[in-house]
C-alpha atoms as a PDB file:
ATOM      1  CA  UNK A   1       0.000   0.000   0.000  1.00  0.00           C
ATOM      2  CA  UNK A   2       1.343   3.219  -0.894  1.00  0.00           C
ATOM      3  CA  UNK A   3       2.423   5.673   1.792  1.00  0.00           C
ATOM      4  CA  UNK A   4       0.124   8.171   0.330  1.00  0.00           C
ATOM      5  CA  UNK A   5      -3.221   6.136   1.454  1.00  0.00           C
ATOM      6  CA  UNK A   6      -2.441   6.493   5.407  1.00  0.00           C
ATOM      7  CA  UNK A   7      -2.559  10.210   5.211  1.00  0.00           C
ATOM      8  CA  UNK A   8      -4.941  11.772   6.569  1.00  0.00           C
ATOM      9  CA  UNK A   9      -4.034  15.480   7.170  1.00  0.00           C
ATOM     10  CA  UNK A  10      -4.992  19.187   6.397  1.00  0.00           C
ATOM     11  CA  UNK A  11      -8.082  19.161   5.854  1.00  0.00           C
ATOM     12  CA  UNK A  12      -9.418  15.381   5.476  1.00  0.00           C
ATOM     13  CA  UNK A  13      -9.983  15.150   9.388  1.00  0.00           C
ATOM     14  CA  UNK A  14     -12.566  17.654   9.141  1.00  0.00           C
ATOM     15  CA  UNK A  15     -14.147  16.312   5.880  1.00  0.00           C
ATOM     16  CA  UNK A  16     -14.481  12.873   6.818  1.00  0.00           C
ATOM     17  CA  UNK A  17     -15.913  13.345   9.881  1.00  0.00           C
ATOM     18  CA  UNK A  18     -18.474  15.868   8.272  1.00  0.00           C
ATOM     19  CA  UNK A  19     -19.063  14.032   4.974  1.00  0.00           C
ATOM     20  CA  UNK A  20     -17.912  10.546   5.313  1.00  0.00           C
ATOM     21  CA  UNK A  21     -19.289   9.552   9.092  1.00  0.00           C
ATOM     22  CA  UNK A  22     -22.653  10.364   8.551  1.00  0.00           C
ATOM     23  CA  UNK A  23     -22.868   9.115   5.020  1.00  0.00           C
ATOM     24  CA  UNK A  24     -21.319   5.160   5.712  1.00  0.00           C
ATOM     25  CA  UNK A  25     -19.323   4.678   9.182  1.00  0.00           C
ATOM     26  CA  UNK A  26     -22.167   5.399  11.496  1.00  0.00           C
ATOM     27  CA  UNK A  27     -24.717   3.212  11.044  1.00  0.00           C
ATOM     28  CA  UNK A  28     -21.658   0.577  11.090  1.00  0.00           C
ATOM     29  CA  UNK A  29     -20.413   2.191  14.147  1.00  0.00           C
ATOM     30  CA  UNK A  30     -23.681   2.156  16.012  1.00  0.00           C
ATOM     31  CA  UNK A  31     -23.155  -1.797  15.451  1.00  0.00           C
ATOM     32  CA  UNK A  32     -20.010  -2.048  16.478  1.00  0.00           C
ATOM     33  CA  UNK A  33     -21.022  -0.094  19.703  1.00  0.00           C
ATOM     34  CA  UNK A  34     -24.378  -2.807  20.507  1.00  0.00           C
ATOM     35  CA  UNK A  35     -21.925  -5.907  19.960  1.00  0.00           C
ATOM     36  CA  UNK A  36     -19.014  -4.649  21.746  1.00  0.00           C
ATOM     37  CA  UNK A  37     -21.155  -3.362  24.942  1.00  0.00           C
ATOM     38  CA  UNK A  38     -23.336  -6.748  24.749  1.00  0.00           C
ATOM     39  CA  UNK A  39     -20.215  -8.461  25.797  1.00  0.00           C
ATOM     40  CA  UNK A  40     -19.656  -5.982  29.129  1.00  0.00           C
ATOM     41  CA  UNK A  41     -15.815  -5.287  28.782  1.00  0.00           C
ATOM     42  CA  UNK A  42     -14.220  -3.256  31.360  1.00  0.00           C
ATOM     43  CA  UNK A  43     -11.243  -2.907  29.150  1.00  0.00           C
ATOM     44  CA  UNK A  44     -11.306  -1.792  26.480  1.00  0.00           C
ATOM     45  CA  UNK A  45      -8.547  -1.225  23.553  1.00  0.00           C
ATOM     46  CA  UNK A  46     -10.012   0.346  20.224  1.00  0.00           C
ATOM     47  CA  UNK A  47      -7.441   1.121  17.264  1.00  0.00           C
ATOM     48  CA  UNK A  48      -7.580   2.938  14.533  1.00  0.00           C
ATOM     49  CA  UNK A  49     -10.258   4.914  15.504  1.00  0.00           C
ATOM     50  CA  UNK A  50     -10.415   7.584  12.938  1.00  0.00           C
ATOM     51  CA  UNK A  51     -12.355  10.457  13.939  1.00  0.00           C
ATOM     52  CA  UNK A  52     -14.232   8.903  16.798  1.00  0.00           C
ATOM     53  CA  UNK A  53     -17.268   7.474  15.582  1.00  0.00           C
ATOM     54  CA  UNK A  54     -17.338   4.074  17.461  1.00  0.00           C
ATOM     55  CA  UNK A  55     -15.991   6.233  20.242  1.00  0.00           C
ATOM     56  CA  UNK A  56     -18.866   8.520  20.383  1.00  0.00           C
ATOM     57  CA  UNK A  57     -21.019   5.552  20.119  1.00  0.00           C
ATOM     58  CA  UNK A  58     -19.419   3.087  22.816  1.00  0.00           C
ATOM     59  CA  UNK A  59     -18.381   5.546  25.434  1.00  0.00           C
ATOM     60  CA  UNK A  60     -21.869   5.612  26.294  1.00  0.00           C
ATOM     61  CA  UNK A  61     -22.652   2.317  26.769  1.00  0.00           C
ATOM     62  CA  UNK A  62     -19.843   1.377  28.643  1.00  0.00           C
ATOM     63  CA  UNK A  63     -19.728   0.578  32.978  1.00  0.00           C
ATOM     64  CA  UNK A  64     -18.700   3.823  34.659  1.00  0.00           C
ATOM     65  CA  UNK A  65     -15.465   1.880  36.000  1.00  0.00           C
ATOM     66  CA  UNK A  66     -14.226   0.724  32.475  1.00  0.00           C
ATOM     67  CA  UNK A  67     -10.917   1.751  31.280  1.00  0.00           C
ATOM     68  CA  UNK A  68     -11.458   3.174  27.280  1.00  0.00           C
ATOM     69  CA  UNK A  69      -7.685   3.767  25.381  1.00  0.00           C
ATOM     70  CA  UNK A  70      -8.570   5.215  22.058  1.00  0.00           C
ATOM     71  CA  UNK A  71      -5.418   4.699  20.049  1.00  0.00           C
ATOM     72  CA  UNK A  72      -4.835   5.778  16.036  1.00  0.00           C
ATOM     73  CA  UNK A  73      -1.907   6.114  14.115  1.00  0.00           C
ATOM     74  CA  UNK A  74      -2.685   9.338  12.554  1.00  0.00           C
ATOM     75  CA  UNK A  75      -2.197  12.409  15.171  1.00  0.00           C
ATOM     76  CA  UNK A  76      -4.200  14.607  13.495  1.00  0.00           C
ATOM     77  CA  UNK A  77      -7.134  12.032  12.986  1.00  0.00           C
ATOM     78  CA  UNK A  78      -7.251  11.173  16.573  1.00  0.00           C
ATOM     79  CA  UNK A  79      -6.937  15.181  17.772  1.00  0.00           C
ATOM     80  CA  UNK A  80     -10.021  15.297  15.697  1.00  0.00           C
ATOM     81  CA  UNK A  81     -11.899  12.637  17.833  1.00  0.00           C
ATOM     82  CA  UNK A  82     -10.793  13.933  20.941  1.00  0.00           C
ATOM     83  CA  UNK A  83     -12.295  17.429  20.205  1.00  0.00           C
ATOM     84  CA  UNK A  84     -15.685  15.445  19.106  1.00  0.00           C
ATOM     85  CA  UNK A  85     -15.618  13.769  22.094  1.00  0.00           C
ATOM     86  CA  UNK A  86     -17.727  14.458  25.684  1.00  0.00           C
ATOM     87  CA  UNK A  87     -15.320  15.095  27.941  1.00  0.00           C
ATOM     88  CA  UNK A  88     -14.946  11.590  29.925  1.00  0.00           C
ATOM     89  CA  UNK A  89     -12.476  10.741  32.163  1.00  0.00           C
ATOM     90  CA  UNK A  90     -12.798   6.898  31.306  1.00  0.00           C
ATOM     91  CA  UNK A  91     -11.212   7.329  28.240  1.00  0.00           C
ATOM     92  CA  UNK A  92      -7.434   8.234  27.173  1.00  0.00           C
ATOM     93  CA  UNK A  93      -6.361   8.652  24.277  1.00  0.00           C
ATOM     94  CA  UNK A  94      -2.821   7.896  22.421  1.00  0.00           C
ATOM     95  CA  UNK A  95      -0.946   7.964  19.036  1.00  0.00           C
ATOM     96  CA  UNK A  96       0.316   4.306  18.630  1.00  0.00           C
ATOM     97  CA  UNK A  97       1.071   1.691  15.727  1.00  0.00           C
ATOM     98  CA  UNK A  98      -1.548  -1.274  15.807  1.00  0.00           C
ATOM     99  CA  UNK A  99       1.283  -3.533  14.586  1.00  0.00           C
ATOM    100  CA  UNK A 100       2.917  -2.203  17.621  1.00  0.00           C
ATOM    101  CA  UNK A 101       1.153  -1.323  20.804  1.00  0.00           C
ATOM    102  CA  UNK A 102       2.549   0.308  23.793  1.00  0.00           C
ATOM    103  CA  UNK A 103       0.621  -2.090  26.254  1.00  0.00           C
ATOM    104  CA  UNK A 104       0.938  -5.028  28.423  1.00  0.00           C
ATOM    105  CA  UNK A 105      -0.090  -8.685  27.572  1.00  0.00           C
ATOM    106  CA  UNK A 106      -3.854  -9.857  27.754  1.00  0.00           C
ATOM    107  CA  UNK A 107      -4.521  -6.386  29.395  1.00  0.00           C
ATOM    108  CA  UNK A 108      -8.007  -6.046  27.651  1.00  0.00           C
ATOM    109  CA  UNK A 109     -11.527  -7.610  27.497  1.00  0.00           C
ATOM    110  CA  UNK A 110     -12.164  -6.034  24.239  1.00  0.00           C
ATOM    111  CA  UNK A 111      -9.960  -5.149  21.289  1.00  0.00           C
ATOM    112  CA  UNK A 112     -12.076  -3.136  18.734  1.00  0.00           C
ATOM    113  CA  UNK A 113     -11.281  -1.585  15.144  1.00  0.00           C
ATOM    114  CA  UNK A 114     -13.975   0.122  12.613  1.00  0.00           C
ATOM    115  CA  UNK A 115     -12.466  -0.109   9.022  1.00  0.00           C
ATOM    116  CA  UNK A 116      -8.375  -0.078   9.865  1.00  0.00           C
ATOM    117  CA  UNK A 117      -7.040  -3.767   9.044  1.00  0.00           C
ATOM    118  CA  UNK A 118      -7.816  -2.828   5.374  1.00  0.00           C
ATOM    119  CA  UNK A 119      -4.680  -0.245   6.225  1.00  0.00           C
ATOM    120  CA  UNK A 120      -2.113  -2.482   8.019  1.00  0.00           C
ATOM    121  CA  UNK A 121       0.936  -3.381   6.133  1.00  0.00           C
ATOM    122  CA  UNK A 122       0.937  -6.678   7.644  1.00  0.00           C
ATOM    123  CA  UNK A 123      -2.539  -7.906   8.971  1.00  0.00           C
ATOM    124  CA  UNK A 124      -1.387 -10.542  10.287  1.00  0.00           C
ATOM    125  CA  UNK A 125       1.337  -8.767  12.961  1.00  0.00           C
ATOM    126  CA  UNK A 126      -1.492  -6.629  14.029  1.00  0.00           C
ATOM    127  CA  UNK A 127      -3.631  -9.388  14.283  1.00  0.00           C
ATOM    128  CA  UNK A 128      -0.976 -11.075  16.572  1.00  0.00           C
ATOM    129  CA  UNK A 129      -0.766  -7.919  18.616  1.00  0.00           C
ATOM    130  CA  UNK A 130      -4.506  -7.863  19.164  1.00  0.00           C
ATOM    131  CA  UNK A 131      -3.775 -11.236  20.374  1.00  0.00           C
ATOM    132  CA  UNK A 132      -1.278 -10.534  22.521  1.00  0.00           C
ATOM    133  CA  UNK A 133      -3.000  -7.800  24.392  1.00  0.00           C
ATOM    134  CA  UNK A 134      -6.474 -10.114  24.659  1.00  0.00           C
ATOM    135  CA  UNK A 135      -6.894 -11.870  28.296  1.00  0.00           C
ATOM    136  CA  UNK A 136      -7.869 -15.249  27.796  1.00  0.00           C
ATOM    137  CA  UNK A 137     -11.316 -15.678  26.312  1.00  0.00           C
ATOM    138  CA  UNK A 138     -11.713 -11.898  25.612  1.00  0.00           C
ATOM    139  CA  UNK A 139     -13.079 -10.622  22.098  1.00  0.00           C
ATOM    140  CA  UNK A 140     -11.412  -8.940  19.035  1.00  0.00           C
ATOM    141  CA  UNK A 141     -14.320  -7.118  17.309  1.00  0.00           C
ATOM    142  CA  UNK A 142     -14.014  -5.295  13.808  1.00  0.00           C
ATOM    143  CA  UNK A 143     -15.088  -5.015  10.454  1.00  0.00           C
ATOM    144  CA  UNK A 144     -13.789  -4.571   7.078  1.00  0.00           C
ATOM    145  CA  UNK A 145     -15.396  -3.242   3.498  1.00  0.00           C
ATOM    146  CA  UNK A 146     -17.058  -5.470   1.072  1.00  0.00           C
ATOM    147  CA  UNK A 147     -15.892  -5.550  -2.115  1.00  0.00           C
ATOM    148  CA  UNK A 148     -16.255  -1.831  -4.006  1.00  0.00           C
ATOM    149  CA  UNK A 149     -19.057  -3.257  -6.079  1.00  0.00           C
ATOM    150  CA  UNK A 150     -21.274  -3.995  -3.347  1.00  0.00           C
ATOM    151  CA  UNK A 151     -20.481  -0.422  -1.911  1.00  0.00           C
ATOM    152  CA  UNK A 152     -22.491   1.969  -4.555  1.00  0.00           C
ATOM    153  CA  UNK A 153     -21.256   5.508  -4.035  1.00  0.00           C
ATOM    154  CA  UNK A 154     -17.731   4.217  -3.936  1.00  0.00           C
ATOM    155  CA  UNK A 155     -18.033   2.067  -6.786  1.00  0.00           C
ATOM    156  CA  UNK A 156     -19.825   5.252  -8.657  1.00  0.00           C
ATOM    157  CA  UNK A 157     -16.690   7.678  -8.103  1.00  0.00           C
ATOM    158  CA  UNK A 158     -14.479   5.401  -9.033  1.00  0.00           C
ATOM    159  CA  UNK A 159     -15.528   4.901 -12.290  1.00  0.00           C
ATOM    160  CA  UNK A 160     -16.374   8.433 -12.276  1.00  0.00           C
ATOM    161  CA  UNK A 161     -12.835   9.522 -11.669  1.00  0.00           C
ATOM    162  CA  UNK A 162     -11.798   6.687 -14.369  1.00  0.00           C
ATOM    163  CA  UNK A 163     -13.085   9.015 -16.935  1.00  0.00           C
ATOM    164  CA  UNK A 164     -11.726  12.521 -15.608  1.00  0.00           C
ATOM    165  CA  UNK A 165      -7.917  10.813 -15.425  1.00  0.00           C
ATOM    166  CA  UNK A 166      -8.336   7.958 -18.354  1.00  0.00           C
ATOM    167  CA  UNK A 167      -4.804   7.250 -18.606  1.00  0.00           C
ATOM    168  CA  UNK A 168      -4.229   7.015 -15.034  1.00  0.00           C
ATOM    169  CA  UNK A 169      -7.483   6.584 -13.031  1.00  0.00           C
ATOM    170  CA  UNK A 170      -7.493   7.307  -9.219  1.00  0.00           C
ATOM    171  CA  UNK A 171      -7.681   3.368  -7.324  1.00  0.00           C
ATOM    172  CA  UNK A 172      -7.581   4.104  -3.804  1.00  0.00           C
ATOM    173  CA  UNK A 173     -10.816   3.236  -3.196  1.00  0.00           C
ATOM    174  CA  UNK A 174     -11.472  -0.063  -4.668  1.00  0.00           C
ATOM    175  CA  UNK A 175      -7.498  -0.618  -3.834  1.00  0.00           C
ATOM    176  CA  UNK A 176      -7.296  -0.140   0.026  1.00  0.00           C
ATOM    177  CA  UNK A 177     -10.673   0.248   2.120  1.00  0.00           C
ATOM    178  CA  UNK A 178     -12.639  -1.974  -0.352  1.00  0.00           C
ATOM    179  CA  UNK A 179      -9.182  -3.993  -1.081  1.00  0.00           C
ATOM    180  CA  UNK A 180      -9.866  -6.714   1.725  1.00  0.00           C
ATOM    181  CA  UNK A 181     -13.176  -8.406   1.411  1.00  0.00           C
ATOM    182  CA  UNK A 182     -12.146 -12.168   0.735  1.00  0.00           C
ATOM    183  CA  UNK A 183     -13.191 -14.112   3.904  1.00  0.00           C
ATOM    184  CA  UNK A 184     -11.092 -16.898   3.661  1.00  0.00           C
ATOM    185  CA  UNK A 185      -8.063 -15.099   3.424  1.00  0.00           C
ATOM    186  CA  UNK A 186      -9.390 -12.503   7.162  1.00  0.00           C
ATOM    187  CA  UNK A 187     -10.498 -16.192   8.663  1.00  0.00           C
ATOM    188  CA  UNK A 188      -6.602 -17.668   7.511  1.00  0.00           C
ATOM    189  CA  UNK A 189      -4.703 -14.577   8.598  1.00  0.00           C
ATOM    190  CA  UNK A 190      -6.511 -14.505  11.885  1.00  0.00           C
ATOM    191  CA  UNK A 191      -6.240 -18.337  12.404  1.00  0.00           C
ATOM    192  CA  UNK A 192      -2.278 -17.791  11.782  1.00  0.00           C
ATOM    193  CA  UNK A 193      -2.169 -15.043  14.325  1.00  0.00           C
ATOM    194  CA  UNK A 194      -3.314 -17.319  17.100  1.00  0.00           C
ATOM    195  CA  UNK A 195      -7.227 -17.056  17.035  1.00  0.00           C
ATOM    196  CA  UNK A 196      -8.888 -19.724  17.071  1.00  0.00           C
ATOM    197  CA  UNK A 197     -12.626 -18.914  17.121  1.00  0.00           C
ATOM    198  CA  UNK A 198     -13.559 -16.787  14.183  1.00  0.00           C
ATOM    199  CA  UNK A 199     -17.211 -15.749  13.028  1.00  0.00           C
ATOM    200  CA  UNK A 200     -17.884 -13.320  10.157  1.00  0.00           C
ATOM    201  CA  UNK A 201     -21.148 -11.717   9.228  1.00  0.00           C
ATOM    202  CA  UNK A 202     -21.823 -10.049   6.054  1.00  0.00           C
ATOM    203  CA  UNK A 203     -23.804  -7.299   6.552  1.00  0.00           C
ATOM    204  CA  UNK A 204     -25.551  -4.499   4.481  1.00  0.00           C
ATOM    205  CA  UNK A 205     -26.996  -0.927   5.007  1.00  0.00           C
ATOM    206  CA  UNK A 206     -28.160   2.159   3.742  1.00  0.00           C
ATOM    207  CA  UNK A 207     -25.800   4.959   2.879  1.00  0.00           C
ATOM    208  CA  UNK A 208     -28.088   8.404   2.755  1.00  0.00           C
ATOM    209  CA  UNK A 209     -27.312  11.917   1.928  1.00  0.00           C
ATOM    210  CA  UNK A 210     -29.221  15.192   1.366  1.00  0.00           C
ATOM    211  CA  UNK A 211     -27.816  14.701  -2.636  1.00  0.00           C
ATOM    212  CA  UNK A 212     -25.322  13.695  -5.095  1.00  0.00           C
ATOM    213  CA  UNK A 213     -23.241  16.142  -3.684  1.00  0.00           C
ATOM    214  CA  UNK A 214     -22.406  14.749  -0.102  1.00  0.00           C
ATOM    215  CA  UNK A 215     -20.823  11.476  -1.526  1.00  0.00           C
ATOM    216  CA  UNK A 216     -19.418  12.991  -4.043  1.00  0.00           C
ATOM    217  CA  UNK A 217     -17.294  15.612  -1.807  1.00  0.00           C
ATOM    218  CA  UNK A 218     -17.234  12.680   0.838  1.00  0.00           C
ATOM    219  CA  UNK A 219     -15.046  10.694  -1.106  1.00  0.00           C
ATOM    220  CA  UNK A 220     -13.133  13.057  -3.038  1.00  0.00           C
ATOM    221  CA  UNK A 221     -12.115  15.529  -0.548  1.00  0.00           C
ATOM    222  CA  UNK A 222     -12.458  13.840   2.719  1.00  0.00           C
ATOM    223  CA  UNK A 223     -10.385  10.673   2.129  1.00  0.00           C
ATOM    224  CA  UNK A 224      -7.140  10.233   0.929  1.00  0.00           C
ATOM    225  CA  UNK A 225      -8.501  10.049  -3.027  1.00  0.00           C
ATOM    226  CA  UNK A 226      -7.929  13.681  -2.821  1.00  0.00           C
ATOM    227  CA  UNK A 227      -4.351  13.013  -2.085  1.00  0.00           C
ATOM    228  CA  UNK A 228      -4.314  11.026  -5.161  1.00  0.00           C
ATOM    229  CA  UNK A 229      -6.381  13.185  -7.326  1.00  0.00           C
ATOM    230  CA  UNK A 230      -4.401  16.559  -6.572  1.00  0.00           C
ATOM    231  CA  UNK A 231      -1.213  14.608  -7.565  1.00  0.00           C
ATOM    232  CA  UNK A 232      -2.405  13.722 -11.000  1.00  0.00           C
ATOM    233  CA  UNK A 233      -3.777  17.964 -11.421  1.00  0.00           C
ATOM    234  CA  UNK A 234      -3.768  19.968  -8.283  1.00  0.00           C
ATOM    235  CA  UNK A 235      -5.928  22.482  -9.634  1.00  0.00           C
ATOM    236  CA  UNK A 236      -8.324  19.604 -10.776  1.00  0.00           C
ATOM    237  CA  UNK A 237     -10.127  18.723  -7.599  1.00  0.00           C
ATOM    238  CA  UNK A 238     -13.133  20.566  -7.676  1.00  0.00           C
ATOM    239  CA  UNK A 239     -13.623  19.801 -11.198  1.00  0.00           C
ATOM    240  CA  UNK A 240     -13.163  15.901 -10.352  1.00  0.00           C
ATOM    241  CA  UNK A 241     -15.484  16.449  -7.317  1.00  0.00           C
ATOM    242  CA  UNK A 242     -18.290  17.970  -9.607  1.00  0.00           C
ATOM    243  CA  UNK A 243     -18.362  15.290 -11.923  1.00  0.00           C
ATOM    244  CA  UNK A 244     -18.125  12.425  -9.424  1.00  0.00           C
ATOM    245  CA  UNK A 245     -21.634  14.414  -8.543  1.00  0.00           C
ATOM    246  CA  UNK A 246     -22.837  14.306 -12.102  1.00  0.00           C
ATOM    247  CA  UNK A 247     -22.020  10.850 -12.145  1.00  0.00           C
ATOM    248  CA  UNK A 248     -23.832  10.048  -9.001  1.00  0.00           C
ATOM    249  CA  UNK A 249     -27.077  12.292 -10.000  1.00  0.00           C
ATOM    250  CA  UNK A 250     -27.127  10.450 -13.312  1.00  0.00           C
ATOM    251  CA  UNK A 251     -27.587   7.025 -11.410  1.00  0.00           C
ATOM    252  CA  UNK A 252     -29.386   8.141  -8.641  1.00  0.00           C
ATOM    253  CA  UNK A 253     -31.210  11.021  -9.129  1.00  0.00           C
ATOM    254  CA  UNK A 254     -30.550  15.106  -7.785  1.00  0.00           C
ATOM    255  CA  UNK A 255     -32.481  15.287  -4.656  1.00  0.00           C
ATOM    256  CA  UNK A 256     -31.760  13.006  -1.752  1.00  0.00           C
ATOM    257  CA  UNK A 257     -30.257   9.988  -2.415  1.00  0.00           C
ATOM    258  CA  UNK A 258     -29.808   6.481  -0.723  1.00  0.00           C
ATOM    259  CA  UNK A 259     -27.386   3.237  -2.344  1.00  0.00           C
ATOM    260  CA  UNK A 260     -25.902  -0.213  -0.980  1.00  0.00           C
ATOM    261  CA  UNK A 261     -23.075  -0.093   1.432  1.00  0.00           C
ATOM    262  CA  UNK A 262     -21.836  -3.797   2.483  1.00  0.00           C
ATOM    263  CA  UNK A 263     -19.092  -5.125   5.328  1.00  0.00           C
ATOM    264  CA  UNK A 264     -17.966  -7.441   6.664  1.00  0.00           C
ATOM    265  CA  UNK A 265     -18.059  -8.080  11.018  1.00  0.00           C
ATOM    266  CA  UNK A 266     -15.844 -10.109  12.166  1.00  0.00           C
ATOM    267  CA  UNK A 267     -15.622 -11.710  15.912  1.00  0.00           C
ATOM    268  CA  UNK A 268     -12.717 -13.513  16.969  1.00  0.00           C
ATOM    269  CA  UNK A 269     -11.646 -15.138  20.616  1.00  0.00           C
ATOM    270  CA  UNK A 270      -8.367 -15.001  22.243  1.00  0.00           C
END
């Protein structure tokens, strides 16, 4: 994966948590949040966590004695979520590496992740380390993108942007978040980091917004495609933006509009 699709800086924080949290991550968050407080962890580990959307939805729903480290690679990401945030003294929160965490063995109930193994170098190694950090019998609970085709708005500026840069169309899309969907190989990777009971659920939902707009800007601007679209033309990213929109009218109609988004949950026991 190329450096370029783990930066998320200037002004992506802002955009994804305006555009792309409302329009796909929370309805997937607000499921992450029922599983992971059905299984009453004190202890809880969550990595990758963006711009706080499972944050904002687990805090909540977590015992007023539970210990909450919200941990993300990306500093300016995670200063993001902490300004979203209630202030909470349950929770801390800390730059780290999931590959390589600054915390003791089995020293959580709960290891959680929405949408960041599709960004590790090596799943596996930060699989292991979500091991390592599990006490016996506790839970590793996360979930990964379908395939692009399954996720319409994504799928829609992709092929959108295909035609604005023909001879070298923006990928990072259907190459990173929607570039880990085959379940065999999450069930194998986890199985070779030490788990040993694995379930996965496919599961769809709605992704809604006011018009084609939203997505369109969503996807463009507040993910790293912009990083990849202002390196092809820098003075070409409102024009890509606008007809990603076109594109996604066209389909879908100018007023609000509502497609397929699809993941996969996975559970796995330490």
């Amino acid at each position: 994966m190329p450096e370029t699709d783990k930066v998320f800086a200037g002004s992506i924080p802002e955009n994804y948590d305006r555009y792309m949290v409302p329009l796909i991550f929370e309805p997937f968050a607000a499921d992450i949040a029922q599983r992971a407080a059905s299984l009453s962890p004190n202890a809880v580990l969550e990595t990758a966590a963006g711009s706080g959307v499972v944050t904002r939805a687990l805090a909540p729903r977590l015992p007023q004695g539970a210990n909450y480290i919200v941990t993300d690679l990306n500093q300016p990401m995670l200063d993001y979520a902490a300004s979203r945030q209630a202030p909470d003294t349950r929770i801390k929160w800390r730059q780290a590496d999931a590959l390589a965490l600054p915390f003791e063995d089995a020293a959580f109930d709960l290891v959680c992740c929405q949408f960041g193994a599709m960004f590790f170098p090596d799943r596996t190694a930060g699989y292991r380390e979500a091991r390592r950090l599990l006490k016996p019998g506790g839970h590793f609970l996360f979930n990964v993108w379908d395939r692009i085709e399954e996720n319409v708005f994504a799928d829609d500026v992709t092929n959108a942007l295909a035609e604005v840069f023909p001879n070298n169309p923006p990928r990072f899309l259907a190459r990173t978040p929607h570039g880990y969907h085959d379940t065999a190989l999450i069930r194998r990777e986890l199985e070779d980091a030490g788990f040993s009971r694995v379930v996965i659920e496919t599961t769809a939902e709605q992704s809604r917004a006011s018009s084609p707009r939203h997505p369109a800007i969503a996807y463009c601007q507040g993910t790293p495609l912009r990083n990849e679209i202002e390196a092809r033309d820098a003075g070409k990213l409102q024009a890509a933006t606008d007809y990603a929109a076109s594109a996604i009218a066209n389909r879908h109609g100018s007023g609000e509009v509502a497609a397929k988004i699809q993941a996969h949950v996975i559970v796995a026991v330490a």
